[in-house]
Protein backbone atom coordinates (compact mmCIF):
# COMPACT_ATOMS: atom_id res chain seq x y z
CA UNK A 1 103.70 62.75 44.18
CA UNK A 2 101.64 59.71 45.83
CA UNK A 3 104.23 58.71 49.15
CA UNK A 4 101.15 56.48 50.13
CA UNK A 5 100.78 55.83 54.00
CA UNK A 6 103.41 56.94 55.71
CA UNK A 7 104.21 57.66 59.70
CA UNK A 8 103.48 61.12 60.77
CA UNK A 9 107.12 61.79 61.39
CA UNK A 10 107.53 61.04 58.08
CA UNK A 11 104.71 63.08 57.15
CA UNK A 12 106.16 66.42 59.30
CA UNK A 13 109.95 65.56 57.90
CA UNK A 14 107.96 66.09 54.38
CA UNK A 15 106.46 69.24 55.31
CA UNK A 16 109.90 70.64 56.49
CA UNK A 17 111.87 69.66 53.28
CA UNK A 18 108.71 71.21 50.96
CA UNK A 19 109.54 74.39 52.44
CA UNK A 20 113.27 74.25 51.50
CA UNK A 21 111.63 72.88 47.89
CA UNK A 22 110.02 76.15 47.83
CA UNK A 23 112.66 78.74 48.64
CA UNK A 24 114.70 77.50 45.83
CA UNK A 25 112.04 78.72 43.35
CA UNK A 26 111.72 76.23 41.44
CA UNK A 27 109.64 76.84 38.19
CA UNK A 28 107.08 74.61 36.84
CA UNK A 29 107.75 72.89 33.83
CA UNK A 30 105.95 73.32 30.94
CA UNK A 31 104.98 70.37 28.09
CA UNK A 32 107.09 71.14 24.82
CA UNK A 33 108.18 74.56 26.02
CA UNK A 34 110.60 73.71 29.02
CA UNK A 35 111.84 71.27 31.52
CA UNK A 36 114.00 71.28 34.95
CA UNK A 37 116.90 69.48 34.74
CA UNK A 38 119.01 68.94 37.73
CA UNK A 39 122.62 66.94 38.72
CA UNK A 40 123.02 65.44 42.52
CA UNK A 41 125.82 63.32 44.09
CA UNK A 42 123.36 61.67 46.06
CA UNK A 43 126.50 59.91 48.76
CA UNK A 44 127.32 56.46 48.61
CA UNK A 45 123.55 55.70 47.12
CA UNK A 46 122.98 52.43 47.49
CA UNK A 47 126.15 51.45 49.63
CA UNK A 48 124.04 51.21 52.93
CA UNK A 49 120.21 50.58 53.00
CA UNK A 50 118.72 54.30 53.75
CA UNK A 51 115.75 55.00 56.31
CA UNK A 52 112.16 55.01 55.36
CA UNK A 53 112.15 58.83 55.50
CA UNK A 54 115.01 59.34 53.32
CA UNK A 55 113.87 57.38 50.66
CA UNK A 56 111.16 60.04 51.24
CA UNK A 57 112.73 62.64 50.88
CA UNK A 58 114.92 62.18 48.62
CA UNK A 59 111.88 60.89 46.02
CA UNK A 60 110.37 64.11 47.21
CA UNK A 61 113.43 66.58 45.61
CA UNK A 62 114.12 64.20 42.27
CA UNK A 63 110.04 64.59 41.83
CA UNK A 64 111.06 68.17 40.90
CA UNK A 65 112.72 67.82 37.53
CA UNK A 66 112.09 66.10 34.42
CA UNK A 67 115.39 64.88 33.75
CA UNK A 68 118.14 64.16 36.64
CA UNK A 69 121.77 62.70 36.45
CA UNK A 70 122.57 60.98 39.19
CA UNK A 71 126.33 60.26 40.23
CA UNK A 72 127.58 58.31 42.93
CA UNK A 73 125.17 55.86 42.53
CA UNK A 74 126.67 52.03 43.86
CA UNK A 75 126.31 48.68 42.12
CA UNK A 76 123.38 48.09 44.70
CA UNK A 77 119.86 49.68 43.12
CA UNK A 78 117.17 48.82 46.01
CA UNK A 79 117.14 51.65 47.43
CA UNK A 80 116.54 53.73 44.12
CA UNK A 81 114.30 51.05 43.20
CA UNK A 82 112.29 52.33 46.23
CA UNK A 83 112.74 55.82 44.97
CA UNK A 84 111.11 55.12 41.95
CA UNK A 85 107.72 53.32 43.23
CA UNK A 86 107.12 56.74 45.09
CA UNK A 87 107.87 58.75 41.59
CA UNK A 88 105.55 56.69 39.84
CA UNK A 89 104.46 55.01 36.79
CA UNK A 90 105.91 57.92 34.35
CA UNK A 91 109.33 57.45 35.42
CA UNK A 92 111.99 55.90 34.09
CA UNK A 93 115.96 55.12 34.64
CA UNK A 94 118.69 54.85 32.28
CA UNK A 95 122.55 54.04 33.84
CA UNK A 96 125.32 52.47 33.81
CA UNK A 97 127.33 49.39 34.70
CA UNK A 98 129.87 49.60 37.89
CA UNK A 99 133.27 49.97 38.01
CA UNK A 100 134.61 47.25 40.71
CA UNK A 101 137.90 48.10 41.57
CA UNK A 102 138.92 51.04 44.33
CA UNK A 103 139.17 53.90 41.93
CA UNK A 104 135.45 52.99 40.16
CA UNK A 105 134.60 53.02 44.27
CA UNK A 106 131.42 50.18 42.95
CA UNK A 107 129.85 53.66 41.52
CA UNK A 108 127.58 54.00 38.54
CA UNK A 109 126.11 57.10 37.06
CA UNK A 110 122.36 57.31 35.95
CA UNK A 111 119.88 59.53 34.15
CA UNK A 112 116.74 59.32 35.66
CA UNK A 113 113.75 61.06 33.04
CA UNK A 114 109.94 61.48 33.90
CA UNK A 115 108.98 60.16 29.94
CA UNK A 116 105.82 62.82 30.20
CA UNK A 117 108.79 65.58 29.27
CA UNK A 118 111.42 64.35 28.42
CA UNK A 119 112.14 60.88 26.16
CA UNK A 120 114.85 58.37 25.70
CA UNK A 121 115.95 58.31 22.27
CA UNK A 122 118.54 55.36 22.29
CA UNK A 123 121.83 56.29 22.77
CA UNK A 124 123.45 54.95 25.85
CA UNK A 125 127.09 54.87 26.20
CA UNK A 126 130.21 54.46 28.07
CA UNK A 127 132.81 57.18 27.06
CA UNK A 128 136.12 55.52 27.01
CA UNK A 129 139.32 56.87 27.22
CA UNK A 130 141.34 57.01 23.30
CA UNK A 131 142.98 54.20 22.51
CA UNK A 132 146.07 53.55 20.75
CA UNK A 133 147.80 50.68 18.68
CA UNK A 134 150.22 48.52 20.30
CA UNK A 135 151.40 45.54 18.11
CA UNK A 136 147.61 43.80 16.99
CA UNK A 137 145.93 45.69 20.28
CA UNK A 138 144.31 48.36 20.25
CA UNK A 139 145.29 49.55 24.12
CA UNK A 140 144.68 52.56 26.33
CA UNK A 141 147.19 54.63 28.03
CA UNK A 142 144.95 56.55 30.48
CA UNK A 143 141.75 55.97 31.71
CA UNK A 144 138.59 57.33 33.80
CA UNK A 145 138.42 56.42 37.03
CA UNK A 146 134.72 56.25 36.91
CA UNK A 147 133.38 56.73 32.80
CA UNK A 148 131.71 59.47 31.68
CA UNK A 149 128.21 58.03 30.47
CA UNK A 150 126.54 59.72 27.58
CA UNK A 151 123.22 59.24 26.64
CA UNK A 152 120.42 61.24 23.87
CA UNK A 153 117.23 62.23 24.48
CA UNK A 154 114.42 64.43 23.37
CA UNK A 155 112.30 67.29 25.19
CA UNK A 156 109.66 68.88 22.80
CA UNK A 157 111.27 69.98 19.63
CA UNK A 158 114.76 69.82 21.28
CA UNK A 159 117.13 66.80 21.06
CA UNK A 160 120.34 67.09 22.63
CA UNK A 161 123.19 64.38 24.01
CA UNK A 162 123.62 64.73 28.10
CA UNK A 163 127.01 63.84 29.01
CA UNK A 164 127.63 62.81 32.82
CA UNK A 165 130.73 62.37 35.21
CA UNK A 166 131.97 61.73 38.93
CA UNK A 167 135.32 62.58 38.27
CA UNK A 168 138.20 61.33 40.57
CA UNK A 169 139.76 63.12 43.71
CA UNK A 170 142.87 61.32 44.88
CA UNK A 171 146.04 62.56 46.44
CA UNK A 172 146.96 64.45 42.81
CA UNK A 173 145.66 68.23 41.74
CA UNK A 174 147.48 67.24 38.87
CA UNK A 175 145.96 63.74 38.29
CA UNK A 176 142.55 65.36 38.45
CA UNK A 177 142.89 67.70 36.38
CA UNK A 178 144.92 65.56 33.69
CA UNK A 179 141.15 63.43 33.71
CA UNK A 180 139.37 66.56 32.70
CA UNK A 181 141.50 68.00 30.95
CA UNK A 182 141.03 64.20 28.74
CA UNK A 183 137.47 64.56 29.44
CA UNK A 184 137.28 68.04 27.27
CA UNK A 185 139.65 66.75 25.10
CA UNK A 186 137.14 63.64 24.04
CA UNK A 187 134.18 66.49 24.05
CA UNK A 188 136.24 68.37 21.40
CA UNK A 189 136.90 65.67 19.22
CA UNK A 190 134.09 63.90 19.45
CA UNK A 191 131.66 67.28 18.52
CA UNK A 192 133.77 67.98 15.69
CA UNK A 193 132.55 64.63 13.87
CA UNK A 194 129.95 65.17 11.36
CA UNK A 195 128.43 61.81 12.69
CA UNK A 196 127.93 62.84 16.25
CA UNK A 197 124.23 62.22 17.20
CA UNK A 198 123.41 66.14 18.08
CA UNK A 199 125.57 69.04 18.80
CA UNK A 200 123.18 70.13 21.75
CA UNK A 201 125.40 68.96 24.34
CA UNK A 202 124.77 69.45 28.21
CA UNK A 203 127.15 68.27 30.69
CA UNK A 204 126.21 67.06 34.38
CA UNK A 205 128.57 65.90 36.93
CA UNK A 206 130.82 66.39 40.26
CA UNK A 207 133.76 67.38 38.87
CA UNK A 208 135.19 68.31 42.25
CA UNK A 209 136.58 71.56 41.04
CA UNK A 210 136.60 73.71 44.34
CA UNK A 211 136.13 76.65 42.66
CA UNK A 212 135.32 77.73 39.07
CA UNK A 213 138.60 80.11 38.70
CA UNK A 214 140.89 77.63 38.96
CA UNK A 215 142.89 75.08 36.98
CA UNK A 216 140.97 72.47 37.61
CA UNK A 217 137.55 74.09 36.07
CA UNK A 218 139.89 75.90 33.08
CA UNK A 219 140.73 72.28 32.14
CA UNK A 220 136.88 71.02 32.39
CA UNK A 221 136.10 73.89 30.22
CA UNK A 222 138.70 74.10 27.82
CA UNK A 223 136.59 72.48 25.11
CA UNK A 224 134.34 75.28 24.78
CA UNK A 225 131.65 74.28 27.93
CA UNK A 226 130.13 77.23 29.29
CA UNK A 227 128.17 77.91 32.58
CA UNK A 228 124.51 78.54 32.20
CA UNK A 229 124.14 82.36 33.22
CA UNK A 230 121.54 81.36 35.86
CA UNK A 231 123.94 78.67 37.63
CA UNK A 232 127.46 81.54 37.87
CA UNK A 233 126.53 82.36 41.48
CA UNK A 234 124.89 79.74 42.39
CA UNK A 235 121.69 80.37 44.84
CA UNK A 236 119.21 78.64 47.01
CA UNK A 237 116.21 80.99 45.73
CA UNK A 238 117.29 84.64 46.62
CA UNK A 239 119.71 83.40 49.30
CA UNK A 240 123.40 83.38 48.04
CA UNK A 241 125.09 79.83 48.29
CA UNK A 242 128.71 80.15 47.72
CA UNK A 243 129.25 75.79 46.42
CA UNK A 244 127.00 72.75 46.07
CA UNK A 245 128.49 70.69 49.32
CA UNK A 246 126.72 71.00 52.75
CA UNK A 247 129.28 73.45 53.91
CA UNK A 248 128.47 75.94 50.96
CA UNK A 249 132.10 76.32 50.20
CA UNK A 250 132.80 74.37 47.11
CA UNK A 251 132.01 74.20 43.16
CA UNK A 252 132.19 70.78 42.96
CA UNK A 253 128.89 70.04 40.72
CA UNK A 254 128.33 71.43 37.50
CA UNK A 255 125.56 71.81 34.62
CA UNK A 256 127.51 72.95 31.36
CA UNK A 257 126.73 73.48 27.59
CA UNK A 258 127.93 73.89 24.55
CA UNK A 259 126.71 76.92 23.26
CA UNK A 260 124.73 76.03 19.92
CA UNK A 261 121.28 77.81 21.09
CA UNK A 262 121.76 80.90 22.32
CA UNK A 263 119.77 81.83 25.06
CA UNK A 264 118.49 77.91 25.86
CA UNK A 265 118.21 78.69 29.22
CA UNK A 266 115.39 80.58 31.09
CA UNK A 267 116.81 82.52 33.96
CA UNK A 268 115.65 80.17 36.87
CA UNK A 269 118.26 78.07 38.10
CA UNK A 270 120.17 77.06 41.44
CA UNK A 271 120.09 74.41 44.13
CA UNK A 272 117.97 72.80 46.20
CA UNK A 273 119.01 73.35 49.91
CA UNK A 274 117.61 70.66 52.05
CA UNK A 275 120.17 71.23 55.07
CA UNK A 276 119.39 74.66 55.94
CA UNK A 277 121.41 74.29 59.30
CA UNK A 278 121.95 71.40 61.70
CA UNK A 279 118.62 72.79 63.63
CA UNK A 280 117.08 71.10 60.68
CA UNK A 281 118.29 68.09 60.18
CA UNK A 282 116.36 67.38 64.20
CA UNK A 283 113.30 68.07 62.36
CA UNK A 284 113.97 65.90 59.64
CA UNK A 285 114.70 63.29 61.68
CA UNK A 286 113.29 63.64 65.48
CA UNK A 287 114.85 61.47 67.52
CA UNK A 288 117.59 60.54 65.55
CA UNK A 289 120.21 62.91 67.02
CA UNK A 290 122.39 62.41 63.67
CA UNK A 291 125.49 64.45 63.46
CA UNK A 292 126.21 66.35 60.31
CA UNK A 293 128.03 63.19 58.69
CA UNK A 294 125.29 60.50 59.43
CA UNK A 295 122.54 63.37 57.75
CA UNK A 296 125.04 63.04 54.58
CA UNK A 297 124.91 59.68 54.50
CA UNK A 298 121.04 59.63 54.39
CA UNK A 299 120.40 62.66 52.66
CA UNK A 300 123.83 63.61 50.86
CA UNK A 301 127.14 65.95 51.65
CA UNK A 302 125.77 67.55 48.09
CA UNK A 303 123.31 69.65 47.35
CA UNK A 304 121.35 69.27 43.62
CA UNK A 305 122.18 71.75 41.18
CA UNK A 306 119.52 72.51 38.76
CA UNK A 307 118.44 74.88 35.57
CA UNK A 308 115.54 75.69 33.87
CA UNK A 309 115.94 74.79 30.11
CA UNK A 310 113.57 75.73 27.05
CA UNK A 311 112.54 72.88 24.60
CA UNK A 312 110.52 75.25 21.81
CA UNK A 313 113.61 76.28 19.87
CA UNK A 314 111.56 76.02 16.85
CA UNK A 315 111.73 79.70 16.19
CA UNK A 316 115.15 79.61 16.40
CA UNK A 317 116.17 76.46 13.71
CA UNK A 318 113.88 78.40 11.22
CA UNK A 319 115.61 81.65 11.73
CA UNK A 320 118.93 79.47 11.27
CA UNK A 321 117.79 77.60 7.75
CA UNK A 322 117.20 81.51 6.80
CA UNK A 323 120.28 83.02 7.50
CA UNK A 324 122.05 79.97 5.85
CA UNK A 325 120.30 80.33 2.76
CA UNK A 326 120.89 84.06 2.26
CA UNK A 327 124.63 83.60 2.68
């Protein structure tokens, strides 16, 4: 990645992050055999103009995947615009429109794709909530607080739909998990059409589930979703991480599948721990005595949750025609 000319703060803050980049292990990608894919909450982006540095740095941990879904992304897009000229020419950005009123919290959700590895193939949607008839209306009853966005793209020989959500918190267990318990029900009915665009589904997203044996997830999941094996204790590298949120203590973001390809994962997969401790954060940013909240609000109170995924599943579809035909 080309940051250009940069301050040699900036320069040192980049140094420090690489090394977090490398203890998570990330694997290189490989062209038509496998890319990264990754999910971040990236807080309030877009809210409040972030520092030179972070715009850094944050450019710096997208660079590491091919395909990203971003959530918690805000009506205003300069400061991913700025993110992007450091990416580069191969990148491109699919999202969204914003939801305006307090529950939609101004937020839009966004797949981000370097087109080297992984391509756009045309779907781009707004998931909305089912609708029933009321007199000559067709009317919903319950809604999303923010909607899920689905969109289709292609990585080698693979096509598959990616599915993304910032689903609500509010002052009701029971509210939230009502919305994903409606967000697996539209999964399940929607995958059961013959006219669906692909039944290679992955699903990105902070579902804020606070832990992935409770309720909450069982309702996310009840559609059939699945946890990648890599991503079931989730890890910074070797180091155990016990949730995706700076304090390490909650299951909040997710990468899920339907299982049509068995094995479609590699066995590389975690997050990407750019906190480390608060010790850090004065070497990201010397002289900027931030406390832990102000470091969210530049970096993010999330940390990116990512997988390894493989793309050559040629093998596999002719094995499949086979074992149809001989039934």
């Amino acid at each position: 990645m080309h940051h250009g000319k940069v301050s040699a703060e900036i320069a040192a803050g980049l140094l420090v992050l690489k090394d977090s980049i490398r203890e998570a292990e990330i694997p290189s990608s490989r062209l038509d055999e496998t890319i990264n894919i990754a999910t971040w909450n990236i807080r309030e982006f877009g809210r409040k103009s972030r520092n030179e540095a972070s715009i850094h740095y944050i450019a710096e941990i997208l660079g590491q995947f091919d395909l990203i879904a971003i959530v918690e992304l805000r009506n205003n897009l300069e400061d991913l615009g700025k993110v992007m000229t450091y990416l580069g020419d191969s990148w491109r950005v699919v999202y969204s429109d914003w939801s305006d009123d307090r529950g939609g919290n101004d937020e839009r959700t966004a797949f981000l794709y370097d087109r080297r590895a992984v391509t756009h193939t045309g779907l781009a949607a707004e998931v909305e909530a089912q609708r029933v008839k009321e007199g000559d209306e067709w009317v919903t009853k319950e809604s999303y607080w923010r909607a899920p966005y689905l969109c289709s793209f292609r990585a080698g020989n693979f096509d598959f739909l990616a599915l993304a959500l910032h689903a609500r918190w509010g002052d009701s267990t029971a509210a939230r998990r009502d919305e994903l318990q409606r967000f697996s029900n539209w999964i399940k009915r929607r995958f059961e059409s013959k006219y669906v665009e692909d039944h290679d589904l992955i699903v990105f997203g902070d579902f804020n589930t606070p832990t992935i044996k409770d309720e909450l997830f069982a309702a996310l999941v009840d559609c059939g979703l699945q946890i990648p094996k890599p991503l079931v204790q989730l890890k910074a590298g070797k180091r155990n991480i016990g949730g995706s949120n700076l304090k390490g203590n909650a299951r909040y973001d997710q990468i899920l599948h339907l299982p049509t390809v068995p094995e479609n994962f590699t066995n590389a997969g975690g997050v990407v721990d750019f906190f480390v401790d608060e010790a850090n954060i004065a070497k990201l940013y010397p002289g900027k005595n931030y406390t832990l909240q102000q470091f969210s609000y530049q970096m993010s109170d999330h940390f990116p949750v990512w997988i390894q995924i493989k793309t050559d599943i040629e093998g596999f579809r002719l094995n499949q025609i086979i074992q149809t035909k001989s039934k």
